[in-house]
Protein backbone atom coordinates (compact mmCIF):
# COMPACT_ATOMS: atom_id res chain seq x y z
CA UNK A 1 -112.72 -50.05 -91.95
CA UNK A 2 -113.92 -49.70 -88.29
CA UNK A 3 -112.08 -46.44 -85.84
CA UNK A 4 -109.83 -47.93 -84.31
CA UNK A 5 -107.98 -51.65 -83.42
CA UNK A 6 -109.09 -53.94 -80.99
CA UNK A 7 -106.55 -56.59 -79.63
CA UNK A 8 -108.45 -58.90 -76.52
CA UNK A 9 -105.35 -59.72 -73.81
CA UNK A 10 -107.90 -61.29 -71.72
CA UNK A 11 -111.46 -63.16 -71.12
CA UNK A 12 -112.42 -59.41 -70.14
CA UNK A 13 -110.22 -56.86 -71.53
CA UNK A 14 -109.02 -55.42 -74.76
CA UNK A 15 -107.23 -52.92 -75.55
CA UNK A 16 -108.27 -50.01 -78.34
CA UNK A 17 -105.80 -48.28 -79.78
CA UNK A 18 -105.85 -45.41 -82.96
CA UNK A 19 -103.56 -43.00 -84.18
CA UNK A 20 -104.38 -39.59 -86.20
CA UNK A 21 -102.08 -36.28 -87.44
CA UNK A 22 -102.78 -33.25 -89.11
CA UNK A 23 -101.98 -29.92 -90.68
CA UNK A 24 -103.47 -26.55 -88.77
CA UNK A 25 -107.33 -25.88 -89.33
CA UNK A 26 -107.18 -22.76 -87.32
CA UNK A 27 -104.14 -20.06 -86.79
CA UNK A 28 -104.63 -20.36 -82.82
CA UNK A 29 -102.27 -22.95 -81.76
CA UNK A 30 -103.75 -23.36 -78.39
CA UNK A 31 -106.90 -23.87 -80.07
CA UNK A 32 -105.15 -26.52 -82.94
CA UNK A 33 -103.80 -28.23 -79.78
CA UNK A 34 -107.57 -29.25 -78.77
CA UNK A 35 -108.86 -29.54 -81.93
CA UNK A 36 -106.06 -32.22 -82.26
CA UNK A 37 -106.74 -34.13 -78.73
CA UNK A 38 -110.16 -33.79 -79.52
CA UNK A 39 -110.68 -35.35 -82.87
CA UNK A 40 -107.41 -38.36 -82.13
CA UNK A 41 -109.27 -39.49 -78.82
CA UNK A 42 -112.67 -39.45 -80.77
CA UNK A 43 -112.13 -42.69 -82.53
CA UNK A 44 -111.79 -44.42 -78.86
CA UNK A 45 -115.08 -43.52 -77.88
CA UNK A 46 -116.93 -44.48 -81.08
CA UNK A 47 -115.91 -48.13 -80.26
CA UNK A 48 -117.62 -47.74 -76.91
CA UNK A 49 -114.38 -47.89 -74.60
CA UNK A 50 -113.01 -45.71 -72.24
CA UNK A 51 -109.72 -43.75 -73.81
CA UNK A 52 -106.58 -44.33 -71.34
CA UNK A 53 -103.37 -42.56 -71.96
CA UNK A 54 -102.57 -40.64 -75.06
CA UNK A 55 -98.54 -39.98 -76.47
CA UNK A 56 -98.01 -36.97 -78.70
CA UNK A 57 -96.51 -36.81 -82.35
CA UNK A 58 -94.96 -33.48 -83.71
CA UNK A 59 -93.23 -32.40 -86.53
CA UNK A 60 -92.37 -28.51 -86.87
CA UNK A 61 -89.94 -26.46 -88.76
CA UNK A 62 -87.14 -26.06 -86.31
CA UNK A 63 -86.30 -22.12 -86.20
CA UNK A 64 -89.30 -20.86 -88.10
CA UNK A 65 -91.80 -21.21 -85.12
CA UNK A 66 -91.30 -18.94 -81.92
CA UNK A 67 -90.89 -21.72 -79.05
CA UNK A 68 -94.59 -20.00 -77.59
CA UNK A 69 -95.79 -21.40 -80.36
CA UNK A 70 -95.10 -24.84 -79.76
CA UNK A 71 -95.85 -24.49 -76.23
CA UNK A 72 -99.09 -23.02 -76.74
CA UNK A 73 -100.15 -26.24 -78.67
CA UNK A 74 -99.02 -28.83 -76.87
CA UNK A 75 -100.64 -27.23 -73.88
CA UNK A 76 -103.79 -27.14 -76.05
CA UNK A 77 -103.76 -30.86 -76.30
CA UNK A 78 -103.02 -31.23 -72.78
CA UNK A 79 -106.16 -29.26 -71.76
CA UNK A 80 -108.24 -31.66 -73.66
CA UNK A 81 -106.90 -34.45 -72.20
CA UNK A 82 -107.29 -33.67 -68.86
CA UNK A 83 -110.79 -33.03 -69.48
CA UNK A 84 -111.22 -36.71 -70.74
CA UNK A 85 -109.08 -37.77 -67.99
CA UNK A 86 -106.32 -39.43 -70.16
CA UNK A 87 -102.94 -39.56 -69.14
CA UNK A 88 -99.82 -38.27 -71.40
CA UNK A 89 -97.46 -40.76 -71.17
CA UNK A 90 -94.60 -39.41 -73.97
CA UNK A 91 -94.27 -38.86 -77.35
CA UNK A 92 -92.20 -38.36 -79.99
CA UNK A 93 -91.04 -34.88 -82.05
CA UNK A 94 -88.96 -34.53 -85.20
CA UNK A 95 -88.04 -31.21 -87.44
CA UNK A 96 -89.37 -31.06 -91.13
CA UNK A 97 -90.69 -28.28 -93.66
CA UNK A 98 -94.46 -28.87 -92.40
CA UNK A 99 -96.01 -28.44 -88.69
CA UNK A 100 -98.13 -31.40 -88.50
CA UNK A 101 -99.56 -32.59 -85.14
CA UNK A 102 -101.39 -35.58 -83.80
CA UNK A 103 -101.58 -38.12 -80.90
CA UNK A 104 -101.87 -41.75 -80.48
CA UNK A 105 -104.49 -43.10 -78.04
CA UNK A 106 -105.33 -46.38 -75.93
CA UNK A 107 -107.95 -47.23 -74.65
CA UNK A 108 -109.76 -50.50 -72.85
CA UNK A 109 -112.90 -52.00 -73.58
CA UNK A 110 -114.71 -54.88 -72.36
CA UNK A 111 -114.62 -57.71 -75.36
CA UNK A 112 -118.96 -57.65 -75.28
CA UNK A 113 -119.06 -54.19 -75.23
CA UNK A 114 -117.30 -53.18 -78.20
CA UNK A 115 -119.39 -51.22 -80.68
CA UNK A 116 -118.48 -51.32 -84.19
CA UNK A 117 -119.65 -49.58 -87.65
CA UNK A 118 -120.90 -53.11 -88.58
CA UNK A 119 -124.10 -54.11 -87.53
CA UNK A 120 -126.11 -51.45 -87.89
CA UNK A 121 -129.99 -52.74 -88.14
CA UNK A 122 -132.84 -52.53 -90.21
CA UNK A 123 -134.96 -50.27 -88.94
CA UNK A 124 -132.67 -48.23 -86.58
CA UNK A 125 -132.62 -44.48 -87.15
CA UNK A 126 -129.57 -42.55 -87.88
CA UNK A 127 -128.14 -39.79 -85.60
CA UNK A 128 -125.59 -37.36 -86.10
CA UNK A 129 -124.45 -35.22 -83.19
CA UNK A 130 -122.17 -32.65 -84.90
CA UNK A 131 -122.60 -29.99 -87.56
CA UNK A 132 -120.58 -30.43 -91.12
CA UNK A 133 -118.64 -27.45 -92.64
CA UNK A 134 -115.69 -27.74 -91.28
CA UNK A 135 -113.75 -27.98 -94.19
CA UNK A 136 -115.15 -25.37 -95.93
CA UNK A 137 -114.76 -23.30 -93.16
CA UNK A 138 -111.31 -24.06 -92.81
CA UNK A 139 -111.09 -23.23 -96.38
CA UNK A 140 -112.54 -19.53 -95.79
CA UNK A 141 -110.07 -19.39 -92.98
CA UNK A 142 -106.99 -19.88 -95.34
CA UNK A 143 -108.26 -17.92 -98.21
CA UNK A 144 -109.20 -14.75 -95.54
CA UNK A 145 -106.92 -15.32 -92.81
CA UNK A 146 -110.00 -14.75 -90.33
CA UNK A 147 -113.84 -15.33 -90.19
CA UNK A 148 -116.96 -13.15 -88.49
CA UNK A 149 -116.32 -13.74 -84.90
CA UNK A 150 -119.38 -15.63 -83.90
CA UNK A 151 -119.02 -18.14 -87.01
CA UNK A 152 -115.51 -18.41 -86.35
CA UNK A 153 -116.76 -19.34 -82.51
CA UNK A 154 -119.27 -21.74 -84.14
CA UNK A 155 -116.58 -23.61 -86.49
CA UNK A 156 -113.72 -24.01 -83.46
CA UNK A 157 -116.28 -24.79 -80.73
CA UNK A 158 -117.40 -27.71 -82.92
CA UNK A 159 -114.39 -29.05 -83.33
CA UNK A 160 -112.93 -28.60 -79.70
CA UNK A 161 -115.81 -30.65 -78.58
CA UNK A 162 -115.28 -34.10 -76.68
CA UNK A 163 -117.44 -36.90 -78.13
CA UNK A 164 -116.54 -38.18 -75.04
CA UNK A 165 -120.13 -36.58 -73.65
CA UNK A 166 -122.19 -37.81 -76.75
CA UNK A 167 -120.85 -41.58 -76.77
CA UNK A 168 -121.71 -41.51 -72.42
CA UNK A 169 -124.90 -40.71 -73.22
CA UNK A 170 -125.03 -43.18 -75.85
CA UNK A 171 -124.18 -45.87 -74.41
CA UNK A 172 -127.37 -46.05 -72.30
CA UNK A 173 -129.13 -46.19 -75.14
CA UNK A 174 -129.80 -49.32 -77.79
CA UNK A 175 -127.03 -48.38 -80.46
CA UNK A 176 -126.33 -51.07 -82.83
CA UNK A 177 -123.45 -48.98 -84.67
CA UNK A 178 -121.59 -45.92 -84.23
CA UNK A 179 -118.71 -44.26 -86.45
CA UNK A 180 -116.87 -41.01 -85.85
CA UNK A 181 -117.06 -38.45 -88.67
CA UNK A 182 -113.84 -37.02 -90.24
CA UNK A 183 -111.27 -37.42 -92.45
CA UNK A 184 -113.65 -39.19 -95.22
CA UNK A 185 -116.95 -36.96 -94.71
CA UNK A 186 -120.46 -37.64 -93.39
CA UNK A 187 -120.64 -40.19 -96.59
CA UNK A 188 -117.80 -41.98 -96.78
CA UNK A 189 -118.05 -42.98 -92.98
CA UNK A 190 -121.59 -43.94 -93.45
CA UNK A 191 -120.16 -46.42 -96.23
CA UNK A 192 -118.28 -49.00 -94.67
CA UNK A 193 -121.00 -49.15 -91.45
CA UNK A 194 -124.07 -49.56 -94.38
CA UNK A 195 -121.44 -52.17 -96.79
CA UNK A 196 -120.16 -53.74 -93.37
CA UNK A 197 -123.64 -54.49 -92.46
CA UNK A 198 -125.25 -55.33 -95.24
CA UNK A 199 -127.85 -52.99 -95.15
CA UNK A 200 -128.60 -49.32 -97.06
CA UNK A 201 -128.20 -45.96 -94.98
CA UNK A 202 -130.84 -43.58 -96.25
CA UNK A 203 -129.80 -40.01 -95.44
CA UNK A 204 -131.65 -37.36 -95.91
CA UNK A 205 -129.41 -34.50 -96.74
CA UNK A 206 -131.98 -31.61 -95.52
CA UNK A 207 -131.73 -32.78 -91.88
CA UNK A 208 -128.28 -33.09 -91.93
CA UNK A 209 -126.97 -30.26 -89.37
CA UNK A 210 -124.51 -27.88 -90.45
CA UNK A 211 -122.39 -24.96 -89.08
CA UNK A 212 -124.31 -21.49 -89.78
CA UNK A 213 -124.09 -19.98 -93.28
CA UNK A 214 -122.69 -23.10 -94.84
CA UNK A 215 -124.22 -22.66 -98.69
CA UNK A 216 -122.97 -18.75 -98.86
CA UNK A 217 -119.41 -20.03 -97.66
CA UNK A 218 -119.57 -22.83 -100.10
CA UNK A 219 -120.48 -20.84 -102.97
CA UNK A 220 -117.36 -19.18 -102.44
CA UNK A 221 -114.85 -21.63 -100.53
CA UNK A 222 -114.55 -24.92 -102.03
CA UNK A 223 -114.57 -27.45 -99.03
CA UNK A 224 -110.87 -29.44 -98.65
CA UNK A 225 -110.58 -32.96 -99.28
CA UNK A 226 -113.97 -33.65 -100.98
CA UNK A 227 -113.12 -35.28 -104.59
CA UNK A 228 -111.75 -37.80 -102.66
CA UNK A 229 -114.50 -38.45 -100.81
CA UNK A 230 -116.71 -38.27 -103.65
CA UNK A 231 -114.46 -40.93 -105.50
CA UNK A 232 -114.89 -43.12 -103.37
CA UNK A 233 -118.48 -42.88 -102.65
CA UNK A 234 -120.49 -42.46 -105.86
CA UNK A 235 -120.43 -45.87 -107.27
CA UNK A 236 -122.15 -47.10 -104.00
CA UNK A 237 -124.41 -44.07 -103.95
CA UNK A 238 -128.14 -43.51 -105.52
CA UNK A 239 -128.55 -39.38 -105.37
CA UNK A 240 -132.23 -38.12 -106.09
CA UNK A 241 -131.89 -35.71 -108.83
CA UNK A 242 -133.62 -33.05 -105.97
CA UNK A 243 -130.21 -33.10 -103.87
CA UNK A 244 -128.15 -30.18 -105.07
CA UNK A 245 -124.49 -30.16 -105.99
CA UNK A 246 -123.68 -28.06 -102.81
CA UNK A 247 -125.52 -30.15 -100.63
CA UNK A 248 -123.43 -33.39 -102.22
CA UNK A 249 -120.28 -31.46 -101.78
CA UNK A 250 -121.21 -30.93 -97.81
CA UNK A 251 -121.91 -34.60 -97.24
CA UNK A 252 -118.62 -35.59 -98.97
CA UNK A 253 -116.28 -32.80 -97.65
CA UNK A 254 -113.56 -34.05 -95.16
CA UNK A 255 -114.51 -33.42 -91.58
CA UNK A 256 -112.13 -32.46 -88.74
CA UNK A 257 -113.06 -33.73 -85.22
CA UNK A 258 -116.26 -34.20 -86.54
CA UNK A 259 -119.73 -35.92 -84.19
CA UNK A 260 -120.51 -39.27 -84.37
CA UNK A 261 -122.95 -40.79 -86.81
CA UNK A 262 -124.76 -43.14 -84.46
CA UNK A 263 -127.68 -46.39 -85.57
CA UNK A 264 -130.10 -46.60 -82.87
CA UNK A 265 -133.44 -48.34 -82.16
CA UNK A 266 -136.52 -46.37 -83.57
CA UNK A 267 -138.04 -46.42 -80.10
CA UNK A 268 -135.56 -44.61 -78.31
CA UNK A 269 -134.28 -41.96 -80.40
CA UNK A 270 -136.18 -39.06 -79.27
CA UNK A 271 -135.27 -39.52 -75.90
CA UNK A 272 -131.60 -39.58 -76.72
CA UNK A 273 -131.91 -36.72 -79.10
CA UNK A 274 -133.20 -34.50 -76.32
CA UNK A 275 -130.20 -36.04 -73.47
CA UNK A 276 -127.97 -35.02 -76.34
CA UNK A 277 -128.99 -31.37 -76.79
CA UNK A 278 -129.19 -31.59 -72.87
CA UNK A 279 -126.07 -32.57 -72.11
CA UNK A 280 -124.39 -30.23 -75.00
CA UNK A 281 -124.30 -31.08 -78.11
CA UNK A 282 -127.43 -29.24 -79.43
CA UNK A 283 -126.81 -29.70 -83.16
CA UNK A 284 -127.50 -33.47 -82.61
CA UNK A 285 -129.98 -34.16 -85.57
CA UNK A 286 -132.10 -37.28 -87.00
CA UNK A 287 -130.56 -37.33 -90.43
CA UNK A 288 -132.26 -41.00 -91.90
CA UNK A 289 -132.74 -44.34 -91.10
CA UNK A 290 -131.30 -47.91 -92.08
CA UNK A 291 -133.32 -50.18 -94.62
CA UNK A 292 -132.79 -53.52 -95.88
CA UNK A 293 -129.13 -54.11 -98.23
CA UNK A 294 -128.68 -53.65 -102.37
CA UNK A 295 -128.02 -57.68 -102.16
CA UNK A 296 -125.56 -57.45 -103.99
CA UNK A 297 -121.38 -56.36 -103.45
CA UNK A 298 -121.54 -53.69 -105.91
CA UNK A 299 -125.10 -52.21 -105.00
CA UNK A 300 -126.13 -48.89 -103.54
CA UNK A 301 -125.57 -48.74 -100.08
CA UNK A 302 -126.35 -44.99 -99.67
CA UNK A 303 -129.37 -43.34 -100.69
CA UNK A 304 -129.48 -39.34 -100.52
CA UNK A 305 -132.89 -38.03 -100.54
């Protein structure tokens, strides 16, 4: 359950390697094209290495997209990549009913310096360096075909991000576990680092940062992907009977190219908060802090105050 594979070739080298696809968030395809780059190379710096080359993977109705189109996204994802300094080196394409687009990435890593979503400590406070709503602002998107410009600026912004600039200034800091946020929400990536560990993640769900209006858009725009999320959550998860349904559905709700939900020593997390919102990623938030495990396989490793 960790973000990506690790395979050592030698005493001091490995090699980190992820895949990740998708359906459009956003009608831009230039825009979808970072978005894509942006959330596939993510996983490569939430292990702590350095992402390398990338190769894309398309699939597109053949005849029902204008070729500008198709350029406009791959040069998207190319953009991105050249801002993380990662090579293209191929791909592959293939014609079906559904545009879907995605990249897989490699990156290298020393063996010791590997950081994993397991050993998160007792103690450590949790960060979280993007905003949620994503999904249900990709479901507004679909139902309206557009959004108010400056939220819509707000929701693709977020997403275009690099995490490449959080995990740098990271890694100066004494992180005992770091996952990326997406496809399985704020929640279920906070499961496997708390069950991994063997400790409980307390997350207080009124810190958690979000984009702006999130509770009007989810009172009308049902965020994608959640009951799976929730499904797979709840049994490991005590919920104070304070914590609304909405907020629930906002810590469940898939994420797209979402921040990265960091463990760090108590000491040193104001510090990195404030290099964070320096260095841009100003939604960066303290959202909880770990605490000693349920002790037992089937206990509550999440607790949402």
């Amino acid at each position: 359950m960790d973000d990506a594979g690790v395979f050592q070739i030698s005493s001091n080298m490995a090699l980190v390697q992820t895949v990740d696809f998708f359906y459009p968030v956003v009608n831009d395809p230039r825009a979808f094209g970072r978005i894509v780059a942006a959330n596939s190379l993510s996983d490569i710096w939430a292990m702590g290495a350095k992402a390398m080359t990338a190769m894309n993977l398309l699939s597109y109705p053949a005849g029902k997209i204008d070729v500008s189109g198709i350029e406009e996204l791959l040069a998207g994802g190319s953009e991105k990549l050249t801002e993380a300094n990662v090579a293209l080196v191929g791909g592959h394409t293939m014609e079906q009913e559904d545009l879907v687009y995605g990249m897989s990435v490699t990156g290298v890593v020393s063996p010791d310096a590997v950081v994993t979503n397991s050993r998160a400590r007792v103690g450590d406070v949790l960060l979280l360096t993007k905003p949620l709503g994503t999904g249900v602002y990709s479901n507004a998107l679909k139902e309206e075909g557009m959004l108010p410009a400056n939220d819509y600026a707000a929701f693709v912004g977020s997403m275009e991000r690099l995490n490449m600039y959080a995990a740098s200034i990271l890694s100066k800091f004494d992180v005992s576990a770091i996952t990326d946020v997406t496809g399985f929400g704020l929640l279920g990536h906070a499961l496997p680092m708390a069950r991994n560990g063997g400790v409980s993640l307390v997350i207080e769900s009124g810190k958690v940062p979000h984009l702006p209006d999130i509770f009007e858009y989810l009172s009308r725009y049902y965020p994608l992907g959640v009951c799976k999320c929730k499904e797979y959550v709840m049994a490991a998860t005590n919920c104070a009977s304070a914590v609304t349904d909405a907020a629930m559905s906002l810590l469940s709700e898939a994420q797209t190219s979402g921040g990265l939900l960091v463990a760090i020593r108590a000491g040193q997390v104001s510090e990195a908060v404030a290099a964070l919102h320096e260095c841009g990623d100003p939604y960066t938030a303290i959202i909880g802090y770990v605490k000693e495990g349920p002790g037992s396989p089937d206990g509550e490793y999440l607790i949402i105050t």
